[in-house]
Protein backbone atom coordinates (compact mmCIF):
# COMPACT_ATOMS: atom_id res chain seq x y z
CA UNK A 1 0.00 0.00 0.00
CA UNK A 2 1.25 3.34 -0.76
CA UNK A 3 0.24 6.62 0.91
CA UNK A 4 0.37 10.41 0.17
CA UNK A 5 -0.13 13.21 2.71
CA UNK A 6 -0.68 17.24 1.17
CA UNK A 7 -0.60 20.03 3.75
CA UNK A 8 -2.49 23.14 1.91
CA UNK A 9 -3.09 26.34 3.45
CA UNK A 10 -6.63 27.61 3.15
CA UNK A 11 -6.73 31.42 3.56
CA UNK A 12 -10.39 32.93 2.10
CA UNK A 13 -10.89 35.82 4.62
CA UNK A 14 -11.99 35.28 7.25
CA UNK A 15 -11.20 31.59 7.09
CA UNK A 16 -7.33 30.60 7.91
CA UNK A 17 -7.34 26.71 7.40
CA UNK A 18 -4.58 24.14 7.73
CA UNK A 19 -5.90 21.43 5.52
CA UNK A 20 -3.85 17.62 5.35
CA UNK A 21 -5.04 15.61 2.61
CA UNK A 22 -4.32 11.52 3.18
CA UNK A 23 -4.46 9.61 -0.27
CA UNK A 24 -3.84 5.87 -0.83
CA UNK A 25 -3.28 3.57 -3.50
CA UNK A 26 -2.83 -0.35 -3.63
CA UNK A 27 -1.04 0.72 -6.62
CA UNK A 28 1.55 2.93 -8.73
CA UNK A 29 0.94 4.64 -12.03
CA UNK A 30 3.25 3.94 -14.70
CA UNK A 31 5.48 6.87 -13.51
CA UNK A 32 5.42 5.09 -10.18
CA UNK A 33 3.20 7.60 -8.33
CA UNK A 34 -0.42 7.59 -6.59
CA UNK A 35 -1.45 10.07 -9.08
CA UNK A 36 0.43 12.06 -11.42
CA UNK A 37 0.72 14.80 -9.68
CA UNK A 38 -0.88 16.73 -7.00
CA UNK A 39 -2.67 19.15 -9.13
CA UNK A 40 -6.01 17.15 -8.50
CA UNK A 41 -5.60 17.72 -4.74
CA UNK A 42 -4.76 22.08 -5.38
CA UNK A 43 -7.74 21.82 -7.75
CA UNK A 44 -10.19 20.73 -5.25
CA UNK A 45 -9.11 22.84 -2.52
CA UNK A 46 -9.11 26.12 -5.08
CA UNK A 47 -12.63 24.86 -5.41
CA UNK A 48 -13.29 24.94 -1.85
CA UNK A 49 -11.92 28.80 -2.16
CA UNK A 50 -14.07 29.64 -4.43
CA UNK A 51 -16.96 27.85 -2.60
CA UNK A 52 -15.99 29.75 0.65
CA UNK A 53 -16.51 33.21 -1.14
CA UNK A 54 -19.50 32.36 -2.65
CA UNK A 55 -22.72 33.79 -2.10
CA UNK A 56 -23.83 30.03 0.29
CA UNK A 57 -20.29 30.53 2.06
CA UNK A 58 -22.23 30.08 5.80
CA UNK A 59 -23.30 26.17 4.05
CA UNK A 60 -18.93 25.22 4.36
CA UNK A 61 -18.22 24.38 7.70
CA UNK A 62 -15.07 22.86 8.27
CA UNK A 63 -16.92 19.55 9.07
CA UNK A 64 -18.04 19.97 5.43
CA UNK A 65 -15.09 21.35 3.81
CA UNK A 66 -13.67 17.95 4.83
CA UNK A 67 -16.27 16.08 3.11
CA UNK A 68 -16.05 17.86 0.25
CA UNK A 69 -12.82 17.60 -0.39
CA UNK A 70 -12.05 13.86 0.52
CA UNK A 71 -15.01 12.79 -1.98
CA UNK A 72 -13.54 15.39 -4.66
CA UNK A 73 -9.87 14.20 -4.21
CA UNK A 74 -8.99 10.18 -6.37
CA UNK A 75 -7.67 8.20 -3.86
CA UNK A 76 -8.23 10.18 -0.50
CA UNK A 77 -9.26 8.55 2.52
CA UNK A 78 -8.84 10.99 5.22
CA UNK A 79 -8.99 15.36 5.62
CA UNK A 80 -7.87 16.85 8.65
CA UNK A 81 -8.71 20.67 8.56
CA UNK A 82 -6.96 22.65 11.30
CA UNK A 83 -9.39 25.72 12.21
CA UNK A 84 -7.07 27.23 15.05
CA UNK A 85 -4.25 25.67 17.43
CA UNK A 86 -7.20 23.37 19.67
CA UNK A 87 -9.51 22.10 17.08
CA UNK A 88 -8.51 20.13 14.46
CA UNK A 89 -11.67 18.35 12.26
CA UNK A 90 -10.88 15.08 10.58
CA UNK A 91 -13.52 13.27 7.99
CA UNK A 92 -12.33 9.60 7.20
CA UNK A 93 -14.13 8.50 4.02
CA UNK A 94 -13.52 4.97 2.60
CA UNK A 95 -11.62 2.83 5.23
């Protein structure tokens, strides 16, 4: 099994996330990577952005945010989202 963790920063005023993406993979591409690049994992989260300054901002919680990204993101199994120093949110999706 072969695993991938992304830490993205989140910053949408007034939001200031810490967001750790978890991917895994039984196995390699034929580059020899989960995916072929990360760009999939920036792409969702610049869709959260967008989603957090649009007009139903109040609808992405960081509960959600999680969700939304772990079922946007191939291969990810698990989003932490670090809101401030003491609360950290974690979704698992498929186990």
């Amino acid at each position: 099994m072969y695993y991938l963790v992304k830490q993205v920063m989140v910053v949408v005023s007034p939001v200031h996330w810490m967001v750790r993406v978890f991917c895994r993979s039984q196995d390699l591409n034929i580059r020899g990577r989960i995916f072929e690049s990360t760009t999939s994992i920036d792409r969702a989260v610049a869709d959260l952005c967008r989603e957090l300054v649009g007009d139903d901002s109040s609808q992405f919680t960081a509960e959600r945010s999680a969700k939304y990204l772990c079922d946007s993101i191939p291969h990810c199994y698990q989003v932490e989202v670090q809101v401030d120093a003491g609360c950290v949110v974690t979704y698992c999706g498929n186990q």
